[in-house]
C-alpha atoms as a PDB file:
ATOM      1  CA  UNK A   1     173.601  99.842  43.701  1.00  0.00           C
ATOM      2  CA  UNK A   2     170.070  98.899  43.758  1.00  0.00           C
ATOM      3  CA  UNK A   3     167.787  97.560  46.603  1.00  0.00           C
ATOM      4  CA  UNK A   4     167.063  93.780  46.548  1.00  0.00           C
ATOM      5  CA  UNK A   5     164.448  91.642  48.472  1.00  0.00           C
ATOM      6  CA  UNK A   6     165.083  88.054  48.669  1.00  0.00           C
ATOM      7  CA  UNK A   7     161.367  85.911  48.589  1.00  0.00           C
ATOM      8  CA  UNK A   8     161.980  81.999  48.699  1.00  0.00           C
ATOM      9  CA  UNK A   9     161.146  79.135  51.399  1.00  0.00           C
ATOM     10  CA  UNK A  10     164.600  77.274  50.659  1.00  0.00           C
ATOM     11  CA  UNK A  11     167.405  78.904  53.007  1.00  0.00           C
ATOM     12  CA  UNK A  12     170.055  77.418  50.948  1.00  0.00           C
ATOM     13  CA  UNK A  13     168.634  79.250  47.476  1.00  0.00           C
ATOM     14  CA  UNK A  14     168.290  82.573  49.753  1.00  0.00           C
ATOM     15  CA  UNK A  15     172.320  82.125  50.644  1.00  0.00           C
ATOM     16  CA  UNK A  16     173.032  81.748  47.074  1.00  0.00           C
ATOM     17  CA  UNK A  17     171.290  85.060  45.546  1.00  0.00           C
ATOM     18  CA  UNK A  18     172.288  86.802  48.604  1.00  0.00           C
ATOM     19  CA  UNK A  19     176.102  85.852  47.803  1.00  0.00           C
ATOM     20  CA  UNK A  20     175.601  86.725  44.134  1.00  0.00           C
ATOM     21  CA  UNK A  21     174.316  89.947  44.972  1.00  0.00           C
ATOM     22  CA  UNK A  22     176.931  90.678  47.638  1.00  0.00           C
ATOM     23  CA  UNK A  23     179.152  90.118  44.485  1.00  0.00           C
ATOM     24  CA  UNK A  24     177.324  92.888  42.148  1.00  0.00           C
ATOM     25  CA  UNK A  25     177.565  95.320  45.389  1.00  0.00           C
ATOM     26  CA  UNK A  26     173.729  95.281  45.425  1.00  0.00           C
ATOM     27  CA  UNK A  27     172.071  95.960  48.932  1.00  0.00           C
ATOM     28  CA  UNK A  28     169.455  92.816  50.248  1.00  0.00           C
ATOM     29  CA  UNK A  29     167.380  95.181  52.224  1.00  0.00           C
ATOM     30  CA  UNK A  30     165.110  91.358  53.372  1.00  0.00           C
ATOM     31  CA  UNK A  31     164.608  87.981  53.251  1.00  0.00           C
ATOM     32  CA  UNK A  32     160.803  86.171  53.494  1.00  0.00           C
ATOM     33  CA  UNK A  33     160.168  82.791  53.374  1.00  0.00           C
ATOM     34  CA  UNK A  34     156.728  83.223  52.605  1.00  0.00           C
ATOM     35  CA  UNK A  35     154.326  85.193  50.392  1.00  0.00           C
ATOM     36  CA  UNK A  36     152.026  87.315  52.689  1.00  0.00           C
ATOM     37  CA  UNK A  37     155.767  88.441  54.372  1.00  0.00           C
ATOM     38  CA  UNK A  38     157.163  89.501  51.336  1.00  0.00           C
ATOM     39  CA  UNK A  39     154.049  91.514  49.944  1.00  0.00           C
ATOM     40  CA  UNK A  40     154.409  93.343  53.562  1.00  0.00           C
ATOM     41  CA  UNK A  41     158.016  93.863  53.310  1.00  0.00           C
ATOM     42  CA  UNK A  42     157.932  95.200  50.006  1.00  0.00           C
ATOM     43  CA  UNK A  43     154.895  97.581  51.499  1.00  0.00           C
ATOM     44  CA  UNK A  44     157.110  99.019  53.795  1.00  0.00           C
ATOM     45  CA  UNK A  45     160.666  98.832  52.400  1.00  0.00           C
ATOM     46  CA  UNK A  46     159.934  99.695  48.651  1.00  0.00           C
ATOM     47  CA  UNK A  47     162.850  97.805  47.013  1.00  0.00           C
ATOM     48  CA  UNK A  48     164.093  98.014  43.780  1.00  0.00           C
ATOM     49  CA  UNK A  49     164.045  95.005  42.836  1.00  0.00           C
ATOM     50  CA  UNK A  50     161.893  91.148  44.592  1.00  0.00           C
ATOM     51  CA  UNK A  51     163.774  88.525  43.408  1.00  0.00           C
ATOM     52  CA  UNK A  52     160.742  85.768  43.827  1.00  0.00           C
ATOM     53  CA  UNK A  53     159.706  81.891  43.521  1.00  0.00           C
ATOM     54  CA  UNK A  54     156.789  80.929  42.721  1.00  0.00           C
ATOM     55  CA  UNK A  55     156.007  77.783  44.830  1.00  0.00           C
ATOM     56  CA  UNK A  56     156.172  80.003  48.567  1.00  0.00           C
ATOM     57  CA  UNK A  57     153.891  79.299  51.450  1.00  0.00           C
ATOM     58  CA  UNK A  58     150.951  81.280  52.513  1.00  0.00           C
ATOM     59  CA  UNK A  59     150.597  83.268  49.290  1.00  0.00           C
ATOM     60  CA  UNK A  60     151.802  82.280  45.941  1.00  0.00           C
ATOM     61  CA  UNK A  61     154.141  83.590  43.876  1.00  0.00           C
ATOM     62  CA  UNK A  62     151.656  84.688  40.897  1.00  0.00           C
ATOM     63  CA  UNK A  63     149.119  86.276  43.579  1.00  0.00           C
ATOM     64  CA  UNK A  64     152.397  88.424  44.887  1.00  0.00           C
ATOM     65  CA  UNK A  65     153.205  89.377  41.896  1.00  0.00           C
ATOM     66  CA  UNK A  66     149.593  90.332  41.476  1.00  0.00           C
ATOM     67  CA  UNK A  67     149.815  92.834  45.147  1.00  0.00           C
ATOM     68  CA  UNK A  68     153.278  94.046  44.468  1.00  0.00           C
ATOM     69  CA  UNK A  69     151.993  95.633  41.268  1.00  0.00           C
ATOM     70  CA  UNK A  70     149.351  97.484  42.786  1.00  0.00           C
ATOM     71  CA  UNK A  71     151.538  98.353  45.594  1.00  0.00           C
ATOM     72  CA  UNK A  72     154.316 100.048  43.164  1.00  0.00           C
ATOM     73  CA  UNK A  73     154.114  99.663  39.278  1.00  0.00           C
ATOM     74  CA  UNK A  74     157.926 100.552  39.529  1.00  0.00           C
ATOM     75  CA  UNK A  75     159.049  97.843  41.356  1.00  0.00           C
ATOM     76  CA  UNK A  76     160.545  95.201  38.995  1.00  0.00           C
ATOM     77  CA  UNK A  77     159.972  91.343  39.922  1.00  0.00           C
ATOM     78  CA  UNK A  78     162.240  88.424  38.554  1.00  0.00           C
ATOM     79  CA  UNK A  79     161.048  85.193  38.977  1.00  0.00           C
ATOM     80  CA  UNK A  80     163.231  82.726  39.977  1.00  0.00           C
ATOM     81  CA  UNK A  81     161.777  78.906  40.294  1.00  0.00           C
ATOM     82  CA  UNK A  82     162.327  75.179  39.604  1.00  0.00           C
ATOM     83  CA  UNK A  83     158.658  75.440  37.587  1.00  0.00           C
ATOM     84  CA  UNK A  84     159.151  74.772  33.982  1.00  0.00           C
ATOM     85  CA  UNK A  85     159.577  78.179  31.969  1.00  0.00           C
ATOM     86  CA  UNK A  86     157.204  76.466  29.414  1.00  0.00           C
ATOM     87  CA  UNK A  87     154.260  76.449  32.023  1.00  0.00           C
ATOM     88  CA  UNK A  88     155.347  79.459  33.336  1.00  0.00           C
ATOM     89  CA  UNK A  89     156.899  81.841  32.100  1.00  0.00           C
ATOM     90  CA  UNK A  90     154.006  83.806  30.473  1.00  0.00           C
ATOM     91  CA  UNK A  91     151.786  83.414  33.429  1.00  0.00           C
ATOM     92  CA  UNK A  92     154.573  85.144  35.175  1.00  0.00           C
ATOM     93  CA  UNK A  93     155.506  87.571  33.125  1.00  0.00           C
ATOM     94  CA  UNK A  94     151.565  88.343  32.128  1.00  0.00           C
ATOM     95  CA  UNK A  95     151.156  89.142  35.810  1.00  0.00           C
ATOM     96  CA  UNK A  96     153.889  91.408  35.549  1.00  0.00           C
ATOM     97  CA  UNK A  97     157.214  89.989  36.187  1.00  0.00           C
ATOM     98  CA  UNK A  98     159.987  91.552  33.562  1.00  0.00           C
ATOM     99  CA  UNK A  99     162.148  88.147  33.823  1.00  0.00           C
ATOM    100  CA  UNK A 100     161.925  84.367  34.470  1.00  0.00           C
ATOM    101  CA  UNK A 101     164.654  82.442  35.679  1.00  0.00           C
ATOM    102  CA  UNK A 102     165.132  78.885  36.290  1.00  0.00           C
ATOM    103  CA  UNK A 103     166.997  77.748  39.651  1.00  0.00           C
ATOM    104  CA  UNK A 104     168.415  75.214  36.666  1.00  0.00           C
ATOM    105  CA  UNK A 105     170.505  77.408  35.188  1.00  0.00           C
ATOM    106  CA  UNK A 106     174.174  78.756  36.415  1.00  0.00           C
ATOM    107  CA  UNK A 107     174.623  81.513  38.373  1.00  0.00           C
ATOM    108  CA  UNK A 108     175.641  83.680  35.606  1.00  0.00           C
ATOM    109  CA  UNK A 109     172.079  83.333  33.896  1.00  0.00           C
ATOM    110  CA  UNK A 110     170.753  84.926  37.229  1.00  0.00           C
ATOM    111  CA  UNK A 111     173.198  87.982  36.961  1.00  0.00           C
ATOM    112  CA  UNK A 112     172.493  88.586  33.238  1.00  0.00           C
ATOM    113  CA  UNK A 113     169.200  88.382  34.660  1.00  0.00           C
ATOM    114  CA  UNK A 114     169.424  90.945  37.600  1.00  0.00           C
ATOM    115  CA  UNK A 115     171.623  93.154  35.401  1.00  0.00           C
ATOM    116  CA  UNK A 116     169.007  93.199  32.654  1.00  0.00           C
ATOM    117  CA  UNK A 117     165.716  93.674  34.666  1.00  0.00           C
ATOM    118  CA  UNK A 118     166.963  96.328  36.743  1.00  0.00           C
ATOM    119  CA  UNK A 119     167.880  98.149  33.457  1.00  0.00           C
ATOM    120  CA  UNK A 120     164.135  97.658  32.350  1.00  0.00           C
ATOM    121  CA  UNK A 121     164.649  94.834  29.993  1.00  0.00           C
ATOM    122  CA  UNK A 122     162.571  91.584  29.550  1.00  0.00           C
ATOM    123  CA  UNK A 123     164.736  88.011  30.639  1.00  0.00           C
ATOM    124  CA  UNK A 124     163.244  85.297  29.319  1.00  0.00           C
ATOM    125  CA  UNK A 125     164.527  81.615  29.058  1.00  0.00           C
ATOM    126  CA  UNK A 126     166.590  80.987  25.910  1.00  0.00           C
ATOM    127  CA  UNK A 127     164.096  78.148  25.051  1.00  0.00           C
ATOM    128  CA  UNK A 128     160.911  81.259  25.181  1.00  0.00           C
ATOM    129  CA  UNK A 129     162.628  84.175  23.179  1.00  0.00           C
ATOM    130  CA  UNK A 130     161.276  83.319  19.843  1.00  0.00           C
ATOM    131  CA  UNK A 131     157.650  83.626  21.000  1.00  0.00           C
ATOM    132  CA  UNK A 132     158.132  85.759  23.812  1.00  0.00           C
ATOM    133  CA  UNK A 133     159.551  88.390  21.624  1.00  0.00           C
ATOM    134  CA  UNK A 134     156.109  89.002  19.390  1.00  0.00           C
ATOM    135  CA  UNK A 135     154.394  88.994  22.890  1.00  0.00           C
ATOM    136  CA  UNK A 136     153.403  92.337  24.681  1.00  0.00           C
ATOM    137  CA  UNK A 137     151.372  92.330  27.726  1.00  0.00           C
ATOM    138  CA  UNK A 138     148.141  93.859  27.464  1.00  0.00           C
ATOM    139  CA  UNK A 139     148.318  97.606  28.902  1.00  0.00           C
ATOM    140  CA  UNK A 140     146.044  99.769  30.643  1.00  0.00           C
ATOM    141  CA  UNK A 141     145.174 101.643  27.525  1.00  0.00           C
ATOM    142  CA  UNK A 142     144.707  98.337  25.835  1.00  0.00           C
ATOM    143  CA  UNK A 143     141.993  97.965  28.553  1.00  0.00           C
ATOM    144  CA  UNK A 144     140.294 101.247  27.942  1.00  0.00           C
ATOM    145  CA  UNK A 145     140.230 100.649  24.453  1.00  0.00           C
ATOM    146  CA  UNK A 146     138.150  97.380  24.642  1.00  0.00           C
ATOM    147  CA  UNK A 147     135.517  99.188  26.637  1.00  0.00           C
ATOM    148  CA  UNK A 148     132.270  99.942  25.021  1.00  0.00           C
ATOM    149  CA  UNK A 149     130.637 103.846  25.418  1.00  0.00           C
ATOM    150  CA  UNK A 150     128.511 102.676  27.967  1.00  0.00           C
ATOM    151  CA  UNK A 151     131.166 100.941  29.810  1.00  0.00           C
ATOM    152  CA  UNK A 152     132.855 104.176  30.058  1.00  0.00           C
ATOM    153  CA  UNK A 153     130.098 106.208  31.132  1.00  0.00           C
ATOM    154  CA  UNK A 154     129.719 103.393  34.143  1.00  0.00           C
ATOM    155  CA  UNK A 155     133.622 103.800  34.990  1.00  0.00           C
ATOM    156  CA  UNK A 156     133.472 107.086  34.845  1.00  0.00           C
ATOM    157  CA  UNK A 157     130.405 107.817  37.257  1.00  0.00           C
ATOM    158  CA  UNK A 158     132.040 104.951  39.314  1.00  0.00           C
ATOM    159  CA  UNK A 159     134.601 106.764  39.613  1.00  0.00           C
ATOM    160  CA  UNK A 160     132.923 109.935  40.740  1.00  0.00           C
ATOM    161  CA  UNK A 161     131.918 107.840  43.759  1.00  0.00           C
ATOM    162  CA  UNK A 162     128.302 107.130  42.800  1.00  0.00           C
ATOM    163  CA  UNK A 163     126.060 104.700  44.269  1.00  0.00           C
ATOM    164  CA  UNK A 164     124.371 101.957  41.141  1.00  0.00           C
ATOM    165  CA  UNK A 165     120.830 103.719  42.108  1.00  0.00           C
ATOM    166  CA  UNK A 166     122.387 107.648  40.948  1.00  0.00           C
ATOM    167  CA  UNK A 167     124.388 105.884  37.854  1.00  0.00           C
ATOM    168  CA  UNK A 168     121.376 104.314  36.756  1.00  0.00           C
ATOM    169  CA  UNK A 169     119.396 107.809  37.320  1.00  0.00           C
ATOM    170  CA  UNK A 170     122.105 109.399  35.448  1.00  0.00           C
ATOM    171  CA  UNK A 171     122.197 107.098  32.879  1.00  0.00           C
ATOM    172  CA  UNK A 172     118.595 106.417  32.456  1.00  0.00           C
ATOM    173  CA  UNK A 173     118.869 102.327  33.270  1.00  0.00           C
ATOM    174  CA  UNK A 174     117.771 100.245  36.315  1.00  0.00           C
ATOM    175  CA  UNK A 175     119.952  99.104  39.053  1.00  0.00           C
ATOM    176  CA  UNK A 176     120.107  95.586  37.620  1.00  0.00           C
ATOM    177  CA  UNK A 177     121.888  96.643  34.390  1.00  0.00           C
ATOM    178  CA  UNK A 178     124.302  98.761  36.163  1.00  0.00           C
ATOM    179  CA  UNK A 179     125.455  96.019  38.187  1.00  0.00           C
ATOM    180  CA  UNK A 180     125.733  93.983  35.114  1.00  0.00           C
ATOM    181  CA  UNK A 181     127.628  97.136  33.644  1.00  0.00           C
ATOM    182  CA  UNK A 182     129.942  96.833  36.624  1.00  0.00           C
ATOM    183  CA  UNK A 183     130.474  93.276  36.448  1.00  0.00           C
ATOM    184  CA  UNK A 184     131.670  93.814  32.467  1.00  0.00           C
ATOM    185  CA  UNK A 185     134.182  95.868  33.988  1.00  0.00           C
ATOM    186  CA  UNK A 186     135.303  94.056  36.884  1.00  0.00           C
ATOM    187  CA  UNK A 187     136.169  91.000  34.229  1.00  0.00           C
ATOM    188  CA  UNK A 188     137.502  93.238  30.920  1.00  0.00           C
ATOM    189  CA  UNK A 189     139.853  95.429  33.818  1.00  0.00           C
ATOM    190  CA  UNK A 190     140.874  92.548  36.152  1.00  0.00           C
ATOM    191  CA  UNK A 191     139.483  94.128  39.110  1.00  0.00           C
ATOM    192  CA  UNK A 192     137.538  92.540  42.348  1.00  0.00           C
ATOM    193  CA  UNK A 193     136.243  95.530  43.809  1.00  0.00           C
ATOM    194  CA  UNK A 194     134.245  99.029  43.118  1.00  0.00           C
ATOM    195  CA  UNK A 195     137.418 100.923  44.280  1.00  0.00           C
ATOM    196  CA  UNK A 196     139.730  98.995  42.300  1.00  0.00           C
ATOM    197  CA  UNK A 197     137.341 100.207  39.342  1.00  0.00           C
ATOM    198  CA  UNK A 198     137.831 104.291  40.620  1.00  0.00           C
ATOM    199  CA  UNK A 199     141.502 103.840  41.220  1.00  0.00           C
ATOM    200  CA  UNK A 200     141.537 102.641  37.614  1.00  0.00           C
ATOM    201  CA  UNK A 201     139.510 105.221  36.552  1.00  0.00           C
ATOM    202  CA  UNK A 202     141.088 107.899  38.112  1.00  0.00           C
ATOM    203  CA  UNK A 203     144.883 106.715  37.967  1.00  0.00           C
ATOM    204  CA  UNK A 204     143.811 106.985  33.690  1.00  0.00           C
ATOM    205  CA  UNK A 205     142.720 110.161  34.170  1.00  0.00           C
ATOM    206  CA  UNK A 206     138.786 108.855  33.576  1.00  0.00           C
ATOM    207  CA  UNK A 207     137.330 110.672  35.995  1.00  0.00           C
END
């Protein structure tokens, strides 16, 4: 039995996963109607599994997706949305999602779904297998790899806690080009701050 949180603004959708996963004897540990909720919830209750929707009040569904990974990289997210899977589905499962569901589809397609997701596989729509199947989101290694020398001296200093003025001493450069340096970074790692940078560093062991 695993440990579900229910994210959508339509009550009647919420009753329907709730009574298909009263059926699979899974436990719905929440309910949120809107994003900033849910990311909260999920903060404090750690489910197994966020079943989500993309189109949510507050916060969107991509930008939860986006704070439930950093909360818990084991937490597994299945979208499920009237958006087309065509527009969609990549975005979603890019972001980190491991399946995409339209609320088209018959219940069964959502428990294949659950069933598969919770095991660790991918569910994508029938209509996305072909080309979903030679995709494979970019990693964290894939990241570091893409970094030049210099870009990894930066991170690694960065990560050290040191200000721009004692990388650029370190490194021999002005303060100017180690902001640039960090900027590089910030794009090429998908991160908005200097600590998302060390916790990157440091949760790859670049420190």
């Amino acid at each position: 039995m695993s440990r579900v949180l229910i994210v959508d603004d339509h009550p009647v959708i919420r009753l329907a996963v709730k009574l298909l996963l009263n059926q699979l004897s899974h436990e719905i540990v929440a309910e949120s109607d809107n994003g900033v909720e849910a990311v909260q919830v999920a903060r404090d209750l750690r489910p197994d599994l966020v079943i989500l929707d993309i189109d949510i009040p507050k916060l969107d569904g991509l930008e939860v997706i986006k704070r439930l990974k950093a909360i818990d990289l084991s937490m597994r997210i299945l979208i499920l949305t009237s958006h087309s899977a065509n527009q969609f589905a990549m975005r979603c499962l890019s972001a980190g999602a491991l399946g995409f569901v339209t609320k088209g589809e018959k219940l069964d397609e959502l428990e294949y779904a659950i069933k598969a997701v919770l095991n660790g596989y991918q569910h994508i729509p029938r209509e996305l297998t072909i080309s979903v199947q030679a995709y494979k989101p970019e990693t964290e290694e894939d990241k570091i790899e893409k970094l030049s020398n210099r870009e990894m001296a930066v991170l690694r200093l960065i990560a050290k806690g040191m200000t721009n003025k004692e990388i650029g001493d370190d490194l021999m450069l002005s303060n100017k080009t180690i902001s640039t340096y960090k900027s590089r970074l910030m794009e090429k790692l998908e991160a908005e701050t200097t600590l998302d940078l060390a916790e990157f560093a440091k949760r790859n062991k670049l420190d």
